[in-house]
PDB file of N, CA and C in Angstrom:
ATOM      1  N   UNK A   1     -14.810 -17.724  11.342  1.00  0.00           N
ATOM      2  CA  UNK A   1     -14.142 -18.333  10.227  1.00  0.00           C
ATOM      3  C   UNK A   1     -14.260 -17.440   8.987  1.00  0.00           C
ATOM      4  N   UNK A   2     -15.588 -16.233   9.264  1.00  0.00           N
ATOM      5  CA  UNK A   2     -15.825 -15.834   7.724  1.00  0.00           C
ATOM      6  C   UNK A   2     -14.613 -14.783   7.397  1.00  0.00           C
ATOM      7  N   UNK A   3     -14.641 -13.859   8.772  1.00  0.00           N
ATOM      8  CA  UNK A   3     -13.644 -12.978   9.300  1.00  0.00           C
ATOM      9  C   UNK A   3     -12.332 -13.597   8.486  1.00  0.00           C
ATOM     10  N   UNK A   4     -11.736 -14.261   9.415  1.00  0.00           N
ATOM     11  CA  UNK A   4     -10.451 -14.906   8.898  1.00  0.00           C
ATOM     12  C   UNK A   4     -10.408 -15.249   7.361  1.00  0.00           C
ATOM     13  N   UNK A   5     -11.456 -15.480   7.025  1.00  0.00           N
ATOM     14  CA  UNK A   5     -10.808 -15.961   5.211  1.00  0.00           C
ATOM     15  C   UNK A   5     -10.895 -14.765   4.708  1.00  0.00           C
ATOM     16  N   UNK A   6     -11.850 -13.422   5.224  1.00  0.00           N
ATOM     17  CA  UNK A   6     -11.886 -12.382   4.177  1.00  0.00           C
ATOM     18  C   UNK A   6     -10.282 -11.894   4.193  1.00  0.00           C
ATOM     19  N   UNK A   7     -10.110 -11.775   5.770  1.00  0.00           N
ATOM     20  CA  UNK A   7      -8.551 -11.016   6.221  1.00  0.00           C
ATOM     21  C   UNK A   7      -7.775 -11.896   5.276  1.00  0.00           C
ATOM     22  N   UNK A   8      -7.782 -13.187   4.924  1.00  0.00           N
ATOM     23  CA  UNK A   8      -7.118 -13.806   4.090  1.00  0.00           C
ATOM     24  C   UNK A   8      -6.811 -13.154   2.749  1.00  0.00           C
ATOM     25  N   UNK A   9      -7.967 -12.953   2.620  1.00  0.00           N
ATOM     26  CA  UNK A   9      -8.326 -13.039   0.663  1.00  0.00           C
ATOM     27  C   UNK A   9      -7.759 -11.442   0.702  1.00  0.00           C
ATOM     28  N   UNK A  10      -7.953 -10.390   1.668  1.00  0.00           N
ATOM     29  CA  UNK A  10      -7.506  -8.742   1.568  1.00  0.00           C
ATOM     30  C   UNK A  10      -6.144  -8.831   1.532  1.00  0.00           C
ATOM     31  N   UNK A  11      -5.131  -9.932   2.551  1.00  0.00           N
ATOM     32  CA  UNK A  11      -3.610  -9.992   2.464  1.00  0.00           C
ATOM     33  C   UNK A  11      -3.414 -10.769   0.994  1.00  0.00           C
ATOM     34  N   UNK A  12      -3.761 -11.722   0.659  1.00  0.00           N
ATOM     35  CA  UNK A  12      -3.188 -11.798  -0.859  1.00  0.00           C
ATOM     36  C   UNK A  12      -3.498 -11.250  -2.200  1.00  0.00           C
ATOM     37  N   UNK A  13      -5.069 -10.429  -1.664  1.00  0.00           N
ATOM     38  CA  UNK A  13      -4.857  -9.281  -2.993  1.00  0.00           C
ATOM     39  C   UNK A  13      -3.847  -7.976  -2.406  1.00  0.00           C
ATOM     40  N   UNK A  14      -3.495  -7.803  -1.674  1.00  0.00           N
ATOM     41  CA  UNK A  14      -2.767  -6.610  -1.293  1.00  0.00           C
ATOM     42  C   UNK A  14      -1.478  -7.224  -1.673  1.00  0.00           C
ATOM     43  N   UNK A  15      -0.711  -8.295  -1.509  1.00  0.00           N
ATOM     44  CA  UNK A  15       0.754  -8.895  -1.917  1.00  0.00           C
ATOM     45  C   UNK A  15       0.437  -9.448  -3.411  1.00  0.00           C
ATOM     46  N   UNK A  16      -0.685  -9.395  -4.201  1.00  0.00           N
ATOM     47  CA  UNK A  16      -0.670  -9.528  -5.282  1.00  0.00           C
ATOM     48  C   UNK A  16      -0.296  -8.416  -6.342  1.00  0.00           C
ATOM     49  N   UNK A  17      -1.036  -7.504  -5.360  1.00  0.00           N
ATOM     50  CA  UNK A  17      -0.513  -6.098  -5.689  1.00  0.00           C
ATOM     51  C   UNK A  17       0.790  -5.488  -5.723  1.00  0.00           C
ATOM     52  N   UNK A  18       1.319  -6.249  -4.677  1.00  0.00           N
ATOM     53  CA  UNK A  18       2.623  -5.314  -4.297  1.00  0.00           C
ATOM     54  C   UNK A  18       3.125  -5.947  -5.216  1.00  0.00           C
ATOM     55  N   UNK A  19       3.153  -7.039  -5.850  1.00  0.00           N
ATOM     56  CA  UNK A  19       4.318  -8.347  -6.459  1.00  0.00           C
ATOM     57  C   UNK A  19       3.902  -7.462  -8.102  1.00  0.00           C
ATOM     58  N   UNK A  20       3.344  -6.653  -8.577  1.00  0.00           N
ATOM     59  CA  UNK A  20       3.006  -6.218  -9.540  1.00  0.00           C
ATOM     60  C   UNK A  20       3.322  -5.245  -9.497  1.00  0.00           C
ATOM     61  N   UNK A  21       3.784  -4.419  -8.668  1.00  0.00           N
ATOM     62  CA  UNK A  21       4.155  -2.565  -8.359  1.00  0.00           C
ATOM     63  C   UNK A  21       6.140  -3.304  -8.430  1.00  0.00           C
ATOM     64  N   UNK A  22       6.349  -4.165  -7.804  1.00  0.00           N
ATOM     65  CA  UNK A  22       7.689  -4.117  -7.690  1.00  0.00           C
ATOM     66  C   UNK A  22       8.565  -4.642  -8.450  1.00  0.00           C
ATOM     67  N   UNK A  23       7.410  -6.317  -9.359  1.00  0.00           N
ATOM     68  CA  UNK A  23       8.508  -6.699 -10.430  1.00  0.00           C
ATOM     69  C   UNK A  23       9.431  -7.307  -9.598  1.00  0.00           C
ATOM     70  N   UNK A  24      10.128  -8.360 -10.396  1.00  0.00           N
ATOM     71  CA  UNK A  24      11.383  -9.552  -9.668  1.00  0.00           C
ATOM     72  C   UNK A  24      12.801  -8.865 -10.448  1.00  0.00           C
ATOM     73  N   UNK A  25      12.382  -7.722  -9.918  1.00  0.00           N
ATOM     74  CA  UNK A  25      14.146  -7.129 -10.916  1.00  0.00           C
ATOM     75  C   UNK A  25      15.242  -7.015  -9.438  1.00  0.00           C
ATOM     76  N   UNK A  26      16.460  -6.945 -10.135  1.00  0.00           N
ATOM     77  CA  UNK A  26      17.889  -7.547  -9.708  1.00  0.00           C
ATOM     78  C   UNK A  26      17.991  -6.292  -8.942  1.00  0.00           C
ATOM     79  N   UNK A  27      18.423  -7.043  -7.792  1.00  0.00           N
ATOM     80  CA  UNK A  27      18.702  -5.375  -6.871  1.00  0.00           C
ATOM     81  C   UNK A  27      20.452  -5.456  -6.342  1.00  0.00           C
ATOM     82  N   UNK A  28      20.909  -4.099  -6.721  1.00  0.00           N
ATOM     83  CA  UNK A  28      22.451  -3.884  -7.050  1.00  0.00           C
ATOM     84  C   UNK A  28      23.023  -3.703  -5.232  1.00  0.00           C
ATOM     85  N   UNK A  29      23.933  -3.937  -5.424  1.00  0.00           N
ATOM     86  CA  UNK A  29      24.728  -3.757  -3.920  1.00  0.00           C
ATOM     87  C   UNK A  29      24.672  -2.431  -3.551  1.00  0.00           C
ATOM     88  N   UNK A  30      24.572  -1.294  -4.331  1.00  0.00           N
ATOM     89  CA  UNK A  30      24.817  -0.003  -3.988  1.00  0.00           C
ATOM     90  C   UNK A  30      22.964   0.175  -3.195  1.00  0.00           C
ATOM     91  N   UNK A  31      22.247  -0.462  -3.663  1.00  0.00           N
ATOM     92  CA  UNK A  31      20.473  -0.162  -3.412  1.00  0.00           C
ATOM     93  C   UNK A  31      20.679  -0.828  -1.854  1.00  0.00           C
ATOM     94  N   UNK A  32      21.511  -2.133  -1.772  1.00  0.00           N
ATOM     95  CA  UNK A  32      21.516  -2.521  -0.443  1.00  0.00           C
ATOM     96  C   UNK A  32      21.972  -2.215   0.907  1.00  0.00           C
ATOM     97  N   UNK A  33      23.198  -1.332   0.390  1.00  0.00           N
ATOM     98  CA  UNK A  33      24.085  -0.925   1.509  1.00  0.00           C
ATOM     99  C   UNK A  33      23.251   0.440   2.100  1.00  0.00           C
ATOM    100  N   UNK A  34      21.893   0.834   1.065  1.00  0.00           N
ATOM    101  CA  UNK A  34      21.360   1.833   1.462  1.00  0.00           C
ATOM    102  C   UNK A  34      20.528   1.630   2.929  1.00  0.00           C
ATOM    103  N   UNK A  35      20.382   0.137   2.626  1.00  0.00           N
ATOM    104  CA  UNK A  35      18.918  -0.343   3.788  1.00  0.00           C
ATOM    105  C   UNK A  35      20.210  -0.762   5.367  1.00  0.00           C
ATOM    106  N   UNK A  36      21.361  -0.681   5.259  1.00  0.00           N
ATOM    107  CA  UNK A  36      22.324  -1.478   6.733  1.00  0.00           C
ATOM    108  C   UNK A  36      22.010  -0.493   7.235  1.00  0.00           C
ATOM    109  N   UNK A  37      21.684   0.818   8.120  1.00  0.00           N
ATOM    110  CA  UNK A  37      21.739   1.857   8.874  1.00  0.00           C
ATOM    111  C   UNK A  37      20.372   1.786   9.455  1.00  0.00           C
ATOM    112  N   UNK A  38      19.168   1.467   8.493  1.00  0.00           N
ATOM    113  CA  UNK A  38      17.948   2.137   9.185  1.00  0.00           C
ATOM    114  C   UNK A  38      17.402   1.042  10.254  1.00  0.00           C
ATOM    115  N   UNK A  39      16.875   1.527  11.426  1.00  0.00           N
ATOM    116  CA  UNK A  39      16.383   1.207  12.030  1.00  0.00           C
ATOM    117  C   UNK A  39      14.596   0.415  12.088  1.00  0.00           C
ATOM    118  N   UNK A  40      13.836   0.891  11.027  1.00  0.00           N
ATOM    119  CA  UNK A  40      12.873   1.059  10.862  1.00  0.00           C
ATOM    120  C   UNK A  40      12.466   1.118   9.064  1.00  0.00           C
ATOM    121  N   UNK A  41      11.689   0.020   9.280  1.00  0.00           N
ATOM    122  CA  UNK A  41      11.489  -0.132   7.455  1.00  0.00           C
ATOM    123  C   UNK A  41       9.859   0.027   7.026  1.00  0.00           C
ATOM    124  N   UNK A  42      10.122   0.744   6.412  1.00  0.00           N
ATOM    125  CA  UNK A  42       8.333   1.288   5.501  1.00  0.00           C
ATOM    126  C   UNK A  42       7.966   0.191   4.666  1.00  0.00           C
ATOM    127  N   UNK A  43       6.960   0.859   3.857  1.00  0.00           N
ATOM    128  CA  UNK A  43       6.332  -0.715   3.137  1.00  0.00           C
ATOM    129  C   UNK A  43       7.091  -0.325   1.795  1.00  0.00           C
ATOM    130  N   UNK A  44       7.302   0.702   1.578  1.00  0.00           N
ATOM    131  CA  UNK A  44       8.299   0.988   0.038  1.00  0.00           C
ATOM    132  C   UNK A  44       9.316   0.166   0.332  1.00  0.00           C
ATOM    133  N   UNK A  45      10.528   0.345   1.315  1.00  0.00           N
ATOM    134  CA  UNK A  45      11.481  -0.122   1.331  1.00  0.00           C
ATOM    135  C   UNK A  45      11.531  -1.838   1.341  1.00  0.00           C
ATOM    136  N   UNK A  46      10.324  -1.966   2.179  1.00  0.00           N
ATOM    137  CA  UNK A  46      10.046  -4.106   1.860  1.00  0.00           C
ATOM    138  C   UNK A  46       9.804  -4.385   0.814  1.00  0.00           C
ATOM    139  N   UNK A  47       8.886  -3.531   0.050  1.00  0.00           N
ATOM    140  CA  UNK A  47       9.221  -4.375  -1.400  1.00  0.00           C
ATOM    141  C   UNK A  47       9.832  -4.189  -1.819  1.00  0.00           C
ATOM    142  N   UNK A  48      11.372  -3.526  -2.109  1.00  0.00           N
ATOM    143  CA  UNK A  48      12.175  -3.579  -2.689  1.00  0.00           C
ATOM    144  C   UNK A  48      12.942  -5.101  -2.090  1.00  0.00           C
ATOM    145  N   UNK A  49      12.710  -5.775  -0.998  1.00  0.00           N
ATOM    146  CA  UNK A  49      13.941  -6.668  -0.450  1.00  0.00           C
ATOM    147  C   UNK A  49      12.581  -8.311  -0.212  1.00  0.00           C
ATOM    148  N   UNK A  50      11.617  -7.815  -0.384  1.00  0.00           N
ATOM    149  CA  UNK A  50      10.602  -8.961  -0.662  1.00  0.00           C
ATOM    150  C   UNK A  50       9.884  -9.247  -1.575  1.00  0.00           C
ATOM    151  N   UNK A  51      10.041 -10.707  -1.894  1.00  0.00           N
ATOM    152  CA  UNK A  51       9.294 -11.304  -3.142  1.00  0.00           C
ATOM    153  C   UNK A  51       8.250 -11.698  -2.802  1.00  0.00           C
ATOM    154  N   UNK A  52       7.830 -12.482  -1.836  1.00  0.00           N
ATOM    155  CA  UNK A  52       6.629 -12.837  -1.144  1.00  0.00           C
ATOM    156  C   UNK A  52       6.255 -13.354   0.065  1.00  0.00           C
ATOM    157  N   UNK A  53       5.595 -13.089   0.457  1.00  0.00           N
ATOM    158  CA  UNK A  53       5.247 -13.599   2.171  1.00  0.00           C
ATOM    159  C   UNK A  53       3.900 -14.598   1.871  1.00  0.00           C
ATOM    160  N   UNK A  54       3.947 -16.133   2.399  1.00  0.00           N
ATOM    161  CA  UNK A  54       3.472 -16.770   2.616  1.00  0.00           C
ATOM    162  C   UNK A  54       2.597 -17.252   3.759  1.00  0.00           C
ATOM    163  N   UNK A  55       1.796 -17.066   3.973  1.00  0.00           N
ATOM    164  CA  UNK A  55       1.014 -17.314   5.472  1.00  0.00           C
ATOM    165  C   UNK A  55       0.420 -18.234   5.629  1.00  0.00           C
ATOM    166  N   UNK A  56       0.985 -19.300   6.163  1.00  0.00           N
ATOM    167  CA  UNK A  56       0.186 -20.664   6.605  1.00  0.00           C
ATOM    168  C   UNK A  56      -0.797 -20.817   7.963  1.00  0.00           C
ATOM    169  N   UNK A  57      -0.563 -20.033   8.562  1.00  0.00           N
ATOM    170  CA  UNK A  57      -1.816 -19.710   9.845  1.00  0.00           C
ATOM    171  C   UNK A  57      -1.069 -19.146  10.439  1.00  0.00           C
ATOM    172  N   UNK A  58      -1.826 -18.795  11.914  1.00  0.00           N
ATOM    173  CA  UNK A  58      -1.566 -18.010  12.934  1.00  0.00           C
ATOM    174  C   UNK A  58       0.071 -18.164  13.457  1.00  0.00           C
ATOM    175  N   UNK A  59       0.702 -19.115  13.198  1.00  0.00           N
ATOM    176  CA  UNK A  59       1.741 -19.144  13.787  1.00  0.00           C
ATOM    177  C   UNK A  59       2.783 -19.625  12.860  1.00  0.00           C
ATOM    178  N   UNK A  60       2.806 -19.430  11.738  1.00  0.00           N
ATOM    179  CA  UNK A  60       3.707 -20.008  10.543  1.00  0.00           C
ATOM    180  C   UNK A  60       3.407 -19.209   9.319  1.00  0.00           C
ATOM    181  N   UNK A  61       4.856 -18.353   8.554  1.00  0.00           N
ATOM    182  CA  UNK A  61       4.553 -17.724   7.563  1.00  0.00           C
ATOM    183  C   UNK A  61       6.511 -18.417   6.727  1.00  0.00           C
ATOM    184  N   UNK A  62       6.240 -17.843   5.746  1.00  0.00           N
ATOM    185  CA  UNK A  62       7.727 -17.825   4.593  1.00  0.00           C
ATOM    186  C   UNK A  62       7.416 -16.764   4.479  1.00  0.00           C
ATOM    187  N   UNK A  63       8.816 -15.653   4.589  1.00  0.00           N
ATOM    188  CA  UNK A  63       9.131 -15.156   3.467  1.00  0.00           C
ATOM    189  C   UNK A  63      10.177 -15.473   2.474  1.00  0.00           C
ATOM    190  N   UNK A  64      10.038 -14.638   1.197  1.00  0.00           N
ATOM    191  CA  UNK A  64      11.179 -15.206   0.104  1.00  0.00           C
ATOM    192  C   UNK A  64      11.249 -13.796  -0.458  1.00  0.00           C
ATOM    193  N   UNK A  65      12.321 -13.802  -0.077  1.00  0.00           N
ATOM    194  CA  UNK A  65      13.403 -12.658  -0.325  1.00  0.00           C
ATOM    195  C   UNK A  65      13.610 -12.258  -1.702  1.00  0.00           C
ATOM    196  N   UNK A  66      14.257 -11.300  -2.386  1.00  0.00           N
ATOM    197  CA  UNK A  66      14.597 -10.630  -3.700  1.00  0.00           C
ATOM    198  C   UNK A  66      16.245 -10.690  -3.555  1.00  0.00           C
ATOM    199  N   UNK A  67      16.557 -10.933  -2.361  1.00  0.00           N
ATOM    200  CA  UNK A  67      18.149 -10.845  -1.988  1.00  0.00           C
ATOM    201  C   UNK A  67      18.893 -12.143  -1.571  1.00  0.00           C
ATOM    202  N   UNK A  68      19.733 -12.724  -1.882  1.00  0.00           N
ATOM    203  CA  UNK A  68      20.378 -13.917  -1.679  1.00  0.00           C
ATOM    204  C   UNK A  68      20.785 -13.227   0.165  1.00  0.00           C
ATOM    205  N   UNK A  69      20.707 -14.583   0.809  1.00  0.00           N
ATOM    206  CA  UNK A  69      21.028 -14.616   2.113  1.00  0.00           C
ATOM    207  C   UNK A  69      22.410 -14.024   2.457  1.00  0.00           C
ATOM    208  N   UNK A  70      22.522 -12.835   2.906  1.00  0.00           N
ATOM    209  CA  UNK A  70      24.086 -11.938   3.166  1.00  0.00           C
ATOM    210  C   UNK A  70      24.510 -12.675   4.238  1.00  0.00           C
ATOM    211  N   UNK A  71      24.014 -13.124   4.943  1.00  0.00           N
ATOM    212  CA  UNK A  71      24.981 -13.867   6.117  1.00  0.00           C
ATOM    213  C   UNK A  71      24.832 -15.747   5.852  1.00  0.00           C
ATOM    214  N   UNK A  72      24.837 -16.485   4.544  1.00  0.00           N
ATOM    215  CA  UNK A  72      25.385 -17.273   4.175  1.00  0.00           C
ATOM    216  C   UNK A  72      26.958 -17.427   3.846  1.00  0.00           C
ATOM    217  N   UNK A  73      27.618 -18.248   4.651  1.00  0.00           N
ATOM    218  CA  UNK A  73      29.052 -18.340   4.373  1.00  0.00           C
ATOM    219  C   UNK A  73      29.256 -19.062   3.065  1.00  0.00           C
ATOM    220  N   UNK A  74      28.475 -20.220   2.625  1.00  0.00           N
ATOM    221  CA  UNK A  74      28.559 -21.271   1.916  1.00  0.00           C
ATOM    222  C   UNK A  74      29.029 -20.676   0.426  1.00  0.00           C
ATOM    223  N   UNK A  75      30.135 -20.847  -0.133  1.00  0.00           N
ATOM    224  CA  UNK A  75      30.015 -20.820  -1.862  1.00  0.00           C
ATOM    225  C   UNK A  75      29.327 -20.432  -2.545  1.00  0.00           C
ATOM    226  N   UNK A  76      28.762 -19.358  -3.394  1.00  0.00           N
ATOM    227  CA  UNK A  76      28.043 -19.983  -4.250  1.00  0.00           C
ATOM    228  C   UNK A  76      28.024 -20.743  -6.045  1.00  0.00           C
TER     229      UNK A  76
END
């Protein structure tokens, strides 16, 4: 149990971190069309397209995006 809460407490100072290196700034269509080709994404390129990852245990997480859902049909 001690294990698991430290691994805890190291993933949300490390996404506390990242959420402070990347800032909630507006990301332009030209920055996006950069990411449709690659196969394979680094940790630079996720924070540009993630706001935060949520981890509720072993088998349940959120993420929340920096990018409105591209394959929503709905209006906005």
């Amino acid at each position: 149990m001690d294990e698991l809460e430290q691994a805890r407490h190291e993933a949300q100072a490390e996404l506390d971190r990242m959420q402070e290196v990347s800032g909630s700034e507006e990301i332009s269509d030209e920055k996006l069309k950069g990411f449709s080709g690659l196969e394979v994404f680094d940790k630079d390129k996720l924070k540009v397209l993630i706001e935060k990852v949520v981890v509720y245990g072993a088998d349940a997480m959120e993420i929340v995006w920096k990018v409105r859902n591209l394959f929503d049909r709905t209006p906005a």
